[in-house]
Protein backbone atom coordinates (compact mmCIF):
# COMPACT_ATOMS: atom_id res chain seq x y z
CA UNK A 1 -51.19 50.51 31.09
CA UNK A 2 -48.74 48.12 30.73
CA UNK A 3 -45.49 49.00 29.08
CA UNK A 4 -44.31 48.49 25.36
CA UNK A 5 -42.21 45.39 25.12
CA UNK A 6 -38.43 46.66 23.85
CA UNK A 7 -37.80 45.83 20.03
CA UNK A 8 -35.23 42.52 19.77
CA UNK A 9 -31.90 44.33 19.49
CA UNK A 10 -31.72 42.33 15.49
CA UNK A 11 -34.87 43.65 14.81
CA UNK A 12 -33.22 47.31 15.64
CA UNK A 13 -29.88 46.90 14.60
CA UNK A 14 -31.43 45.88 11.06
CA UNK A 15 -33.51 48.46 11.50
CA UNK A 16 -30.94 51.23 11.68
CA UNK A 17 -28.97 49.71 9.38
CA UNK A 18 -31.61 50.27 6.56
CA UNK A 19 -32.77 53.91 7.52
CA UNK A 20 -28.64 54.99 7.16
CA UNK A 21 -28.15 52.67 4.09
CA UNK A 22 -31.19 54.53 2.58
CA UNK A 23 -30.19 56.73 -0.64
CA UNK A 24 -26.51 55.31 -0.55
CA UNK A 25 -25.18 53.40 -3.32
CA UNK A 26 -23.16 50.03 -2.89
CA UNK A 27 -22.21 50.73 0.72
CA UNK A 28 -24.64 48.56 2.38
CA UNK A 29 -21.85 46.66 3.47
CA UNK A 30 -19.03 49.31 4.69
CA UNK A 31 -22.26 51.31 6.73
CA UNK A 32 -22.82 47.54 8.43
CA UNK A 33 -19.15 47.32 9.37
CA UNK A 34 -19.17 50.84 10.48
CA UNK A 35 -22.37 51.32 12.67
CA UNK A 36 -20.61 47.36 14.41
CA UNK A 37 -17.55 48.87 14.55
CA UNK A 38 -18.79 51.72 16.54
CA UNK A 39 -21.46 49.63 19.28
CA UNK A 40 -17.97 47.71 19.91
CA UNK A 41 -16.30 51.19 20.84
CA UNK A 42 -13.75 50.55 18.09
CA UNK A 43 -12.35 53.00 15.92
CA UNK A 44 -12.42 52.67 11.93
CA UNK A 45 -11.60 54.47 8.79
CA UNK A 46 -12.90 55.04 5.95
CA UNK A 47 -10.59 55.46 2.98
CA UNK A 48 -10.52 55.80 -0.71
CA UNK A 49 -10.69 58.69 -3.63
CA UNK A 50 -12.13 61.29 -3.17
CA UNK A 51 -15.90 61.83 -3.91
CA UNK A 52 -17.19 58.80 -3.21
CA UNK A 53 -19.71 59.99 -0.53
CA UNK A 54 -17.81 59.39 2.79
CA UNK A 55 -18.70 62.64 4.85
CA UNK A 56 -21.98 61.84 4.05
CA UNK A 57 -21.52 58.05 5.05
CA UNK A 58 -20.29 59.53 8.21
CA UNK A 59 -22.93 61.94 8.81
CA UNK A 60 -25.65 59.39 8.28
CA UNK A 61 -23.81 56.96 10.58
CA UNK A 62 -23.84 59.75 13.54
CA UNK A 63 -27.43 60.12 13.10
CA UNK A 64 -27.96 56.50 14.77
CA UNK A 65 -26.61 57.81 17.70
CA UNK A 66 -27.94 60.20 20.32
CA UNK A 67 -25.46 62.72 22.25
CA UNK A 68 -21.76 63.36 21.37
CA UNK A 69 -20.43 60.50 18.50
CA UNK A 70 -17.31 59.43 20.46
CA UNK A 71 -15.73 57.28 17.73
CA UNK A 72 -12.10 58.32 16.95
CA UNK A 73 -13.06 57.43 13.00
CA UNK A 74 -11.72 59.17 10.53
CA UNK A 75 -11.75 59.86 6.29
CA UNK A 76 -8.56 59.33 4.40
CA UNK A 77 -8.40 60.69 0.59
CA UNK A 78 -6.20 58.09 -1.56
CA UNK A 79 -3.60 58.32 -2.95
CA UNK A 80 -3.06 61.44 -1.31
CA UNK A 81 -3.49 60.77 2.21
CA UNK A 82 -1.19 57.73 2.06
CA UNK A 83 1.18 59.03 4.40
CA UNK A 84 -1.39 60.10 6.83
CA UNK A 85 -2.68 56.27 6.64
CA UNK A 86 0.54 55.09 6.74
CA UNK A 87 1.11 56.92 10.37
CA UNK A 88 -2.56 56.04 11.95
CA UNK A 89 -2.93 52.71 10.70
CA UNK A 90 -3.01 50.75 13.67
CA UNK A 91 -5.34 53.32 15.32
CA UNK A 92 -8.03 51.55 13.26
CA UNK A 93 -9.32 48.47 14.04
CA UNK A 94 -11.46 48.15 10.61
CA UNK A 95 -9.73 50.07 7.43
CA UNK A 96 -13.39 50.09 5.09
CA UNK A 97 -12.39 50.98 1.83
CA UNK A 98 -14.79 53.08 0.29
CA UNK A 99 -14.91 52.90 -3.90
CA UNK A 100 -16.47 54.13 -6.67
CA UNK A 101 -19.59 52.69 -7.83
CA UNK A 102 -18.96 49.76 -9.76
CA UNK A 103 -22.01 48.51 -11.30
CA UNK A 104 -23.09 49.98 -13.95
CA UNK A 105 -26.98 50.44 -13.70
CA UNK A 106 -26.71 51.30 -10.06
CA UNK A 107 -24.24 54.39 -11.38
CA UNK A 108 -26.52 55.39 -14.29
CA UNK A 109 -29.56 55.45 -11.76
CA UNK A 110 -27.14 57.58 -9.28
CA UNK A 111 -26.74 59.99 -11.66
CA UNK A 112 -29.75 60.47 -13.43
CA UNK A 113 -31.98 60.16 -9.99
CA UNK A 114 -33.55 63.64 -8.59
CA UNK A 115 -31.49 65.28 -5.84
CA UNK A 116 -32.85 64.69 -2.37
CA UNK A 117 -32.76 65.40 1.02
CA UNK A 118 -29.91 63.00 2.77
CA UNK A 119 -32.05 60.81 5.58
CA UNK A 120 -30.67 60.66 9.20
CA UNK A 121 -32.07 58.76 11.70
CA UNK A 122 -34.66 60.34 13.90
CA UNK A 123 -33.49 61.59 17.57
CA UNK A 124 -36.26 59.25 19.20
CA UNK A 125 -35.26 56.25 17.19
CA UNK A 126 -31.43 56.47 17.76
CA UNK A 127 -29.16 54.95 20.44
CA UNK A 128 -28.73 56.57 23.45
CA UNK A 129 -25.44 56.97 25.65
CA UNK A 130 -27.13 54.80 28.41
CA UNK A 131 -28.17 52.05 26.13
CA UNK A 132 -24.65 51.96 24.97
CA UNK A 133 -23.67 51.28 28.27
CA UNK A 134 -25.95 48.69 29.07
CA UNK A 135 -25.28 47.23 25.54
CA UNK A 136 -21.66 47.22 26.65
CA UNK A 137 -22.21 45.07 29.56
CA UNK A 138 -24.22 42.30 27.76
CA UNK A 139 -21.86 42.12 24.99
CA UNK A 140 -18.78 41.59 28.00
CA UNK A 141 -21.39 38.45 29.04
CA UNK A 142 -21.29 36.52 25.11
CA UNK A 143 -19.30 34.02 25.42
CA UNK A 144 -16.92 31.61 23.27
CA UNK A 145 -17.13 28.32 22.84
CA UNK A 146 -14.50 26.38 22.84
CA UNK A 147 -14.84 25.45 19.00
CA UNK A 148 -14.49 29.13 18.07
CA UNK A 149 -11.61 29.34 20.46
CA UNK A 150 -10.00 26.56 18.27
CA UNK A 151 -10.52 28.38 14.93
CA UNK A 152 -9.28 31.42 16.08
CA UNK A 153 -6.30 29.75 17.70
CA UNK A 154 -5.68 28.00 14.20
CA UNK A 155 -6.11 30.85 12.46
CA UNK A 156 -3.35 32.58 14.45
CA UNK A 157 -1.05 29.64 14.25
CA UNK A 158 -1.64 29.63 10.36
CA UNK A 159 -0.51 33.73 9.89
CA UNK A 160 2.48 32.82 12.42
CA UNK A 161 3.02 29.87 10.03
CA UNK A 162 3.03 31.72 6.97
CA UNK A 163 5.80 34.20 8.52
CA UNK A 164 8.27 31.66 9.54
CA UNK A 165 7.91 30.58 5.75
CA UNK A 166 9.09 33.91 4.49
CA UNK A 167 12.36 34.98 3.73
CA UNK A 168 14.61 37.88 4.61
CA UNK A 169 13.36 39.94 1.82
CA UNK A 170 9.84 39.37 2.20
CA UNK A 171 9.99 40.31 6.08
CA UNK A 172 8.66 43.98 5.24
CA UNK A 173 5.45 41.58 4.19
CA UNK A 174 4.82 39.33 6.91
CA UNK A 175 1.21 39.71 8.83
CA UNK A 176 1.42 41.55 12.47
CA UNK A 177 -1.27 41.07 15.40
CA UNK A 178 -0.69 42.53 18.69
CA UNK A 179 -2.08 40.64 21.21
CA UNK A 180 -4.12 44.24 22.08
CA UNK A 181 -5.72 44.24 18.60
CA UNK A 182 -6.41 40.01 19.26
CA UNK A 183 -8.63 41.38 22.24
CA UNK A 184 -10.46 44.44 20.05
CA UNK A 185 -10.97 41.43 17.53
CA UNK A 186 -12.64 39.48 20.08
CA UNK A 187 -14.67 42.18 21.43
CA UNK A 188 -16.03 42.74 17.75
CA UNK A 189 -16.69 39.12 17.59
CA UNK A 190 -18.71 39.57 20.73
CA UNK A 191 -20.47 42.88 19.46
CA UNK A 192 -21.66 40.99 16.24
CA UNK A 193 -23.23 37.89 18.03
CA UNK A 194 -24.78 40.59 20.11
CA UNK A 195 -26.47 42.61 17.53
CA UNK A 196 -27.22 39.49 15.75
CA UNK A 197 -29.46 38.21 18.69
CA UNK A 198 -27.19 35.64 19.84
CA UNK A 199 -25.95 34.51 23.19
CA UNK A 200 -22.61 33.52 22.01
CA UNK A 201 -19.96 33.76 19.01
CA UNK A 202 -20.44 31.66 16.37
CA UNK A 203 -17.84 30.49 13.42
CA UNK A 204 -19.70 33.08 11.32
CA UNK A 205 -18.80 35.88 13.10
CA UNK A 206 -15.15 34.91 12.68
CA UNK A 207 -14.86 35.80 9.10
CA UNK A 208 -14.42 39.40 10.24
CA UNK A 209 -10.90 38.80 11.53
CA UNK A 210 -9.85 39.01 7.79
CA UNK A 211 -11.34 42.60 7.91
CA UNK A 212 -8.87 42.61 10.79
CA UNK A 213 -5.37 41.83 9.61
CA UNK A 214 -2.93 42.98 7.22
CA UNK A 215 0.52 42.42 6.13
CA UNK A 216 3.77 45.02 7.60
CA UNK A 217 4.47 47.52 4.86
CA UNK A 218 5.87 50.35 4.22
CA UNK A 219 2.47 52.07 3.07
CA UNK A 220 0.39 49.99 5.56
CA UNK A 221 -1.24 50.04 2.53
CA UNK A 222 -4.23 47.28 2.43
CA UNK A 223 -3.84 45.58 -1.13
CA UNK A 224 -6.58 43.65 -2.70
CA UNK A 225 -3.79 40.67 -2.64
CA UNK A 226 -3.39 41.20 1.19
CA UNK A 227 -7.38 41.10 1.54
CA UNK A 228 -7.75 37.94 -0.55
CA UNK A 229 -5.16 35.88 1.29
CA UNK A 230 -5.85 37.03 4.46
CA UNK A 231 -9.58 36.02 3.78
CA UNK A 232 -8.70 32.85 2.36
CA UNK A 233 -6.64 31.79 5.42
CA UNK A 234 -9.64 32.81 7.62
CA UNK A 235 -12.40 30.84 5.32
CA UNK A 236 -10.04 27.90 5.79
CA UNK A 237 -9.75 27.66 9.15
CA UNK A 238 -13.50 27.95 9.40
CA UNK A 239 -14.74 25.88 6.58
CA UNK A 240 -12.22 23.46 8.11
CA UNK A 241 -13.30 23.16 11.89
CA UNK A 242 -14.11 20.07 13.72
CA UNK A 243 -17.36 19.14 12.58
CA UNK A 244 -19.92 19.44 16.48
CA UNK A 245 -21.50 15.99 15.38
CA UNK A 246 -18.72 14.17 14.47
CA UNK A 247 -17.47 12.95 17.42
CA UNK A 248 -20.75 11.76 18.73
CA UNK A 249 -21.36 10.25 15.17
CA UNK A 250 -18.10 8.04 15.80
CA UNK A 251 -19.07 7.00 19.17
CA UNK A 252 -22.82 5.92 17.41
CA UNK A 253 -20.83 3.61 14.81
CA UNK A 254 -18.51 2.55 17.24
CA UNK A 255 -22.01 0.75 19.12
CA UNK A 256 -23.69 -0.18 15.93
CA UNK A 257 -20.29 -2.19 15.26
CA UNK A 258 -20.10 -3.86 18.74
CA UNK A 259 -23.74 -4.55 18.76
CA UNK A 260 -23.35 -6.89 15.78
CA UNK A 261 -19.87 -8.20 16.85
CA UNK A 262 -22.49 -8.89 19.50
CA UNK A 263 -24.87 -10.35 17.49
CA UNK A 264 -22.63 -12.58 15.46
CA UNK A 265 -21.42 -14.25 18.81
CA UNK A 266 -23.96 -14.80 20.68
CA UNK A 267 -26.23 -16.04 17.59
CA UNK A 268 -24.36 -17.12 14.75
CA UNK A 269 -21.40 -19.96 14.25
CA UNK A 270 -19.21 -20.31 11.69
CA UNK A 271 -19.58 -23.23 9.42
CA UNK A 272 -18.10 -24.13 6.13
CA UNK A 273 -17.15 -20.74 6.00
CA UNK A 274 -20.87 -18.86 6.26
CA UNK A 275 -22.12 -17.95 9.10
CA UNK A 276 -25.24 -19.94 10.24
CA UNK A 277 -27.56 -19.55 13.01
CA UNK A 278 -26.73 -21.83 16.09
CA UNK A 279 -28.11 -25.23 16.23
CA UNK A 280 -28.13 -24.83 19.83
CA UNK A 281 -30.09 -22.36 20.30
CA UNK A 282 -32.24 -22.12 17.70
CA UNK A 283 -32.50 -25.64 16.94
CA UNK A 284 -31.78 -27.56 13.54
CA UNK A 285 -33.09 -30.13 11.30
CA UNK A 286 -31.84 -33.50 11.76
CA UNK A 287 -31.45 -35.44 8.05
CA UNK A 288 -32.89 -38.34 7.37
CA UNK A 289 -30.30 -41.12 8.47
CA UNK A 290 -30.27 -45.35 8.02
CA UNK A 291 -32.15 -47.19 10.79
CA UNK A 292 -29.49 -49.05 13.05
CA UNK A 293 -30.26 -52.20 14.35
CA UNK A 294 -28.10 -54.27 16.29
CA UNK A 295 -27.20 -57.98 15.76
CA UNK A 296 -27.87 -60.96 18.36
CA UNK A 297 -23.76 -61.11 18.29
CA UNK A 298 -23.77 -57.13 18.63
CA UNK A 299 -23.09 -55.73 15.46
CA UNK A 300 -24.86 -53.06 14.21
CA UNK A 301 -26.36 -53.21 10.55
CA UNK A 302 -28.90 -51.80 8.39
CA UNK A 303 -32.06 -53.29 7.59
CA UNK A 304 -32.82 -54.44 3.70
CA UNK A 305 -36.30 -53.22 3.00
CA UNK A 306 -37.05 -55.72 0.47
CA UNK A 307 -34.29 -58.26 0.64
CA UNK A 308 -33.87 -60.08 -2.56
CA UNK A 309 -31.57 -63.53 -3.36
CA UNK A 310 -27.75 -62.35 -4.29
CA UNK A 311 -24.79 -64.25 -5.11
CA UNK A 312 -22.14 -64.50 -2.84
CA UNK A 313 -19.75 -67.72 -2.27
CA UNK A 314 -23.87 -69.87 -2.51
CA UNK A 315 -27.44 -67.67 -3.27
CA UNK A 316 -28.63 -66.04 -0.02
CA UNK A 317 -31.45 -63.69 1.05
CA UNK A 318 -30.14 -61.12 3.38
CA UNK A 319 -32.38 -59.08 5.21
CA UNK A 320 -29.32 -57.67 7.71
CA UNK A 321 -26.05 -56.31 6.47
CA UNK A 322 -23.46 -54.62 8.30
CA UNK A 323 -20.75 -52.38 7.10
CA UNK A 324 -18.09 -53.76 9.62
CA UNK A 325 -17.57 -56.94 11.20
CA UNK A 326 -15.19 -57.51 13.92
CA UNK A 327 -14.34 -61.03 13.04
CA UNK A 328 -13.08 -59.85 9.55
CA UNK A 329 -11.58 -56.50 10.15
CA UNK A 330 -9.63 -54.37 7.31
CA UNK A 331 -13.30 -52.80 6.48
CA UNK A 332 -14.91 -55.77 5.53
CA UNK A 333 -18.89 -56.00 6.48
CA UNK A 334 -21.01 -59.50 7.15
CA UNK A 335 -24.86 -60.31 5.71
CA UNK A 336 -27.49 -61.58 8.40
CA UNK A 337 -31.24 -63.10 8.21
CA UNK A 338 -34.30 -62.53 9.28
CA UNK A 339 -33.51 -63.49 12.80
CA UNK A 340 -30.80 -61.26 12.84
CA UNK A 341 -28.87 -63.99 12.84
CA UNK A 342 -24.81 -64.16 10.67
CA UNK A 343 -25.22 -65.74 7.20
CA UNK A 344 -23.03 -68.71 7.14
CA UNK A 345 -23.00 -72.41 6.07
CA UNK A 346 -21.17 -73.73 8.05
CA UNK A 347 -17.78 -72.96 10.01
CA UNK A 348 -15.66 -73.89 7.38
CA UNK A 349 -17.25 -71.11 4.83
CA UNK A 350 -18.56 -68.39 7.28
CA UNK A 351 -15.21 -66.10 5.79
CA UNK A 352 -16.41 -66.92 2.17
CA UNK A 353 -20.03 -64.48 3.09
CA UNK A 354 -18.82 -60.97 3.64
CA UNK A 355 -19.59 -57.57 1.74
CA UNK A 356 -17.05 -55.12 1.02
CA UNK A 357 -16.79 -50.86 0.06
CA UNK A 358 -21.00 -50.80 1.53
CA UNK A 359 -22.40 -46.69 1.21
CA UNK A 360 -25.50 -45.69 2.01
CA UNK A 361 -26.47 -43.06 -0.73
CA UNK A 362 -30.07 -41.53 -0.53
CA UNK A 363 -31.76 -44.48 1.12
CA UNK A 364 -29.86 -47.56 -0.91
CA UNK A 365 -27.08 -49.14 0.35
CA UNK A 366 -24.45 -50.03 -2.56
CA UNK A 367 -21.87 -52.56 -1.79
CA UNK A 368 -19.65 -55.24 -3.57
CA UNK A 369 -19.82 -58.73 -2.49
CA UNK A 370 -16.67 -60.03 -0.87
CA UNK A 371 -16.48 -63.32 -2.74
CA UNK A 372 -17.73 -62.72 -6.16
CA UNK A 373 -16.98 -59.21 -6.47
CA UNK A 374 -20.27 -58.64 -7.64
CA UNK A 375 -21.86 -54.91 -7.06
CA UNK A 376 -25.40 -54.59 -5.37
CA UNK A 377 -27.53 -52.15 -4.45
CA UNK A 378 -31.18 -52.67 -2.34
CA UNK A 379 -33.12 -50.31 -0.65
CA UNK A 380 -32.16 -49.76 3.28
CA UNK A 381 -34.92 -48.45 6.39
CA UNK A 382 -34.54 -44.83 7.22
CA UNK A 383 -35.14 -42.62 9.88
CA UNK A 384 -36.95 -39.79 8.71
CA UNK A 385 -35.70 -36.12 9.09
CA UNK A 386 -36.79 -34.46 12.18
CA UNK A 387 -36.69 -30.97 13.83
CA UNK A 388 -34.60 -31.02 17.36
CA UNK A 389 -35.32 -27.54 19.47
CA UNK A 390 -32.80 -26.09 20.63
CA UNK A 391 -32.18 -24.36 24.01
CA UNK A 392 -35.35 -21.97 24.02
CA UNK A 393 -34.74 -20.17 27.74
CA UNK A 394 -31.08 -19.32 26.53
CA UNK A 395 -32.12 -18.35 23.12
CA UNK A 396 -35.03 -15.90 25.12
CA UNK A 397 -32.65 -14.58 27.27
CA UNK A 398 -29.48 -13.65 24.70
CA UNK A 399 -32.84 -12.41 22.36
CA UNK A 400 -33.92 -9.82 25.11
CA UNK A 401 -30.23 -8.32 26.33
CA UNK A 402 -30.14 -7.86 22.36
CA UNK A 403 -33.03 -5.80 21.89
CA UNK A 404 -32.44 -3.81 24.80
CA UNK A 405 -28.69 -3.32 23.17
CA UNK A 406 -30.61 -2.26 20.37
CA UNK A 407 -33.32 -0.08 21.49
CA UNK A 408 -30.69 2.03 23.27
CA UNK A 409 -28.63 2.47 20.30
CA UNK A 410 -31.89 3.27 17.74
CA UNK A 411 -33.04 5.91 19.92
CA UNK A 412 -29.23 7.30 20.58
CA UNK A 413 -29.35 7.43 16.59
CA UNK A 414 -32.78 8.73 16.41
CA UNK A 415 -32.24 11.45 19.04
CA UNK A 416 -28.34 12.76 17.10
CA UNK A 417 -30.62 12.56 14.04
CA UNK A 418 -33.07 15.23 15.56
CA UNK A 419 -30.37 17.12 17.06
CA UNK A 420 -28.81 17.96 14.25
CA UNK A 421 -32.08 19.34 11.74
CA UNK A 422 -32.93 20.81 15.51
CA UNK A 423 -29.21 22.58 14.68
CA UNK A 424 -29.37 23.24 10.88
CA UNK A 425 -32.51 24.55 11.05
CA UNK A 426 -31.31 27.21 13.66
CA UNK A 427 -28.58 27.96 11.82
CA UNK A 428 -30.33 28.07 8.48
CA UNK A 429 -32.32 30.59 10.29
CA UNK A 430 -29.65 32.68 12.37
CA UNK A 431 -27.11 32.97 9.19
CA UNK A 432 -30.20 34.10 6.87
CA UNK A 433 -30.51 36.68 9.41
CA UNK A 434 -26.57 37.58 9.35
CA UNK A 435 -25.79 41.62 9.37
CA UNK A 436 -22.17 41.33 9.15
CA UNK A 437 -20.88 37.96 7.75
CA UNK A 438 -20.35 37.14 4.68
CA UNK A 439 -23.09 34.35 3.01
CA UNK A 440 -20.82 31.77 1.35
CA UNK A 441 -19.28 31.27 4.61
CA UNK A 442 -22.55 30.12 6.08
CA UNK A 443 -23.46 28.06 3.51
CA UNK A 444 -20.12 25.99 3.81
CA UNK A 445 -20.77 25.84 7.14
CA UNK A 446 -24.53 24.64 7.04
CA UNK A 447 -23.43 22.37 3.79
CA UNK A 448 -20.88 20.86 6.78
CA UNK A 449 -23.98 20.10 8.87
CA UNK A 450 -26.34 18.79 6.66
CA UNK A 451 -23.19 16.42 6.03
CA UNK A 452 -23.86 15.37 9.18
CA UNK A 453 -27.48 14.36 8.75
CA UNK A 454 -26.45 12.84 5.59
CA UNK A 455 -24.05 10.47 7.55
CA UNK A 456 -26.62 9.58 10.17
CA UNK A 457 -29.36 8.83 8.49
CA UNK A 458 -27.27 6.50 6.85
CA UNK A 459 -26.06 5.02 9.57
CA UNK A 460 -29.16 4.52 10.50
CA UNK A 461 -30.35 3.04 7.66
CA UNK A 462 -27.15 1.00 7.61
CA UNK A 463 -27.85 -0.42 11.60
CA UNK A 464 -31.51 -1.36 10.54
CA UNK A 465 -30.15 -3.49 7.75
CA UNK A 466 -27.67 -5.43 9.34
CA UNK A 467 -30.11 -6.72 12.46
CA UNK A 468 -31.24 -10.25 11.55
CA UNK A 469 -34.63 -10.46 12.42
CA UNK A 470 -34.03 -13.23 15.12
CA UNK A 471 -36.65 -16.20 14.71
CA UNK A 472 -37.70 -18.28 17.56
């Protein structure tokens, strides 16, 4: 017969909790503290006026473990027991103040309910002194990551802070930590992310350093005001820790902004300032443009598509005219014939027959006749616009290191993306399940990592947006 798998020490812990919770009023909480208090071996006290049920806390508490309870714990009665607090408070790693009932209802129900029997837990379902020993070891092997480290480092430097800010008469107020109480801290750290189910400390667990630390007075006293800074400075430093994702998120934005630095250089020029794709690689469309033709005496000049008779120094028909002529210079442009052939009488006039200011505009060529300053405009021969490829191999090969550029960087997004629901989700799921921590930490914490997915999905979104889809 095979043998009963053991019960997930959560499962238990909860468990226990419960059955010496059961019957108590509004001390969920302090019973918590006190049963983790005592699987970290660390003493505690519980203190407050009398008749608010803390023998019986105790009793109940002693019932979840088997054999001698070896916790030093003990009750104080305030005010009266002030002095005796005041000598044994740093015996006490946790000082859980136990009060009066404070709501209402649940004090009307407490004191109209029917007496009953007080429930301890049963012999066979409490922890034994050899469990406690092996629970001892596998709470030494949790261990701290470095981000905790950090927090709890800040959170030291911030109390340290705070007392170099005082002055000489608030001295009597400042916070103390031995470094001995620093390592019963950590150990209760440890003991929480053990009895939570985890395999290491988590920024959850270090909201119970507040619970922790208190400021040097004469009383030792543990004020409400005390508590409230105390927890504020500790909520800070968590609430406030480097985000895990956001270094990794940097890095991702970092590629996404040299991959279209990238982009823009290898495909794009700059050109009456936009950026256009690059005629030689992708190729461009050449305008339309006048036909040159060149002269029997070499010059170059446009061809009249229906020439008609002008006026110039006599009537002519050109069917040639040229915007410069070297003969004349200073801009000046000549008319030729059919046969390509300068229009001129004669020797004596051939500088009367020139055209001046000629423009080609949209297919006509306007110009002013040189001798009797007369304006014309006729139709010229154009080449039609065209399509010139451009360099197709180099515009292949710049196309394929980009998408592999790409590709890497999608699927480093894509992967951080499901990394970090992978993360909330286990966190949404371990800080539900939280014994000891308080909730509005957590959510702060998981509201910091959903941040996260916020900011890479839209970097995401943002990367897919700014890729050209690169024609051929």
């Amino acid at each position: 017969m095979e043998a009963e798998s053991p019960i997930p020490i959560s499962k238990r812990t909860k468990s226990l909790i419960s059955h010496i919770t059961q019957g108590l009023k509004e001390r969920n909480e302090v019973m918590s503290l006190a049963f983790l208090s005592c699987i970290a071996g660390e003493n505690f006290c519980l203190y407050g006026p009398s008749g608010t049920g803390k023998a019986t806390m105790l009793k109940k508490l002693k019932s979840a473990f088997a054999g001698r309870f070896q916790s030093k714990s003990k009750i104080f009665e305030t005010p009266a027991d002030s002095e005796a607090i005041s000598s044994s408070w740093e015996d006490f790693l946790l000082h859980l103040h136990v009060e009066p009932i404070q709501n209402d209802q649940v004090f009307l129900k407490l004191i109209t309910s029917k007496k009953s029997d007080s429930q301890i837990v049963k012999a066979e379902n409490s922890i034994a002194a050899d469990e406690l020993k092996e629970f001892d070891s596998q709470i030494e092997d949790i261990t701290v990551p470095v981000e905790v480290q950090e927090v709890i480092a800040r959170i030291r430097t911030e109390l340290n802070a705070r007392n170099l800010a005082s002055d000489e008469s608030e001295k009597s107020e400042q916070f103390y930590i031995s470094d001995d109480r620093w390592i019963k801290i950590m150990r209760l750290l440890k003991t929480s992310a053990f009895l939570n189910g985890r395999k290491a400390v988590d920024f959850m667990d270090c909201e119970l350093i507040s619970l922790c630390i208190w400021k040097i007075k004469k009383t030792r006293a543990k004020t409400a005001s005390t508590s409230k800074e105390v927890a504020k400075i500790v909520t800070d430093c968590i609430t406030q820790s480097k985000n895990p994702f956001d270094e990794h998120i940097t890095q991702l934005e970092s590629l996404v902004a040299e991959y279209n630095a990238f982009v823009d250089s290898a495909f794009y020029i700059e050109q009456d300032g936009q950026k256009v794709k690059n005629p030689e690689l992708f190729g461009y469309t050449k305008p339309s443009e006048p036909n040159i033709f060149k002269m029997n005496d070499g010059t170059s000049a446009f061809r009249i598509l229906h020439p008609e008779e002008i006026r110039s120094y006599d009537y002519i028909t050109p069917s040639y005219i040229a915007q410069e002529f070297s003969l004349y210079g200073n801009g000046k442009g000549a008319y030729f014939d059919q046969n390509r052939e300068r229009i001129a009488k004669n020797d004596r006039y051939r500088d009367k027959y020139f055209v001046k200011n000629l423009t080609i505009v949209d297919g006509t060529a306007v110009w002013t006749d040189g001798d009797c300053n007369k304006e014309y405009s006729l139709r010229v021969q154009m080449i039609p616009e065209n399509f010139v490829k451009g360099d197709e191999e180099k515009l292949s090969a710049i196309k394929a290191q980009a998408d592999e550029k790409y590709n890497l960087i999608a699927r480093a997004i894509e992967k951080e993306g499901e990394k970090i629901q992978k993360y909330i989700r286990s966190k949404e799921r371990q800080y539900k399940a939280n014994l000891f921590s308080p909730k509005s930490t957590c959510e702060q914490l998981l509201s910091k990592a959903a941040h996260s997915g916020e900011r890479i999905f839209e970097l995401s979104k943002l990367f897919r947006n700014s890729v050209v889809k690169l024609g051929s």
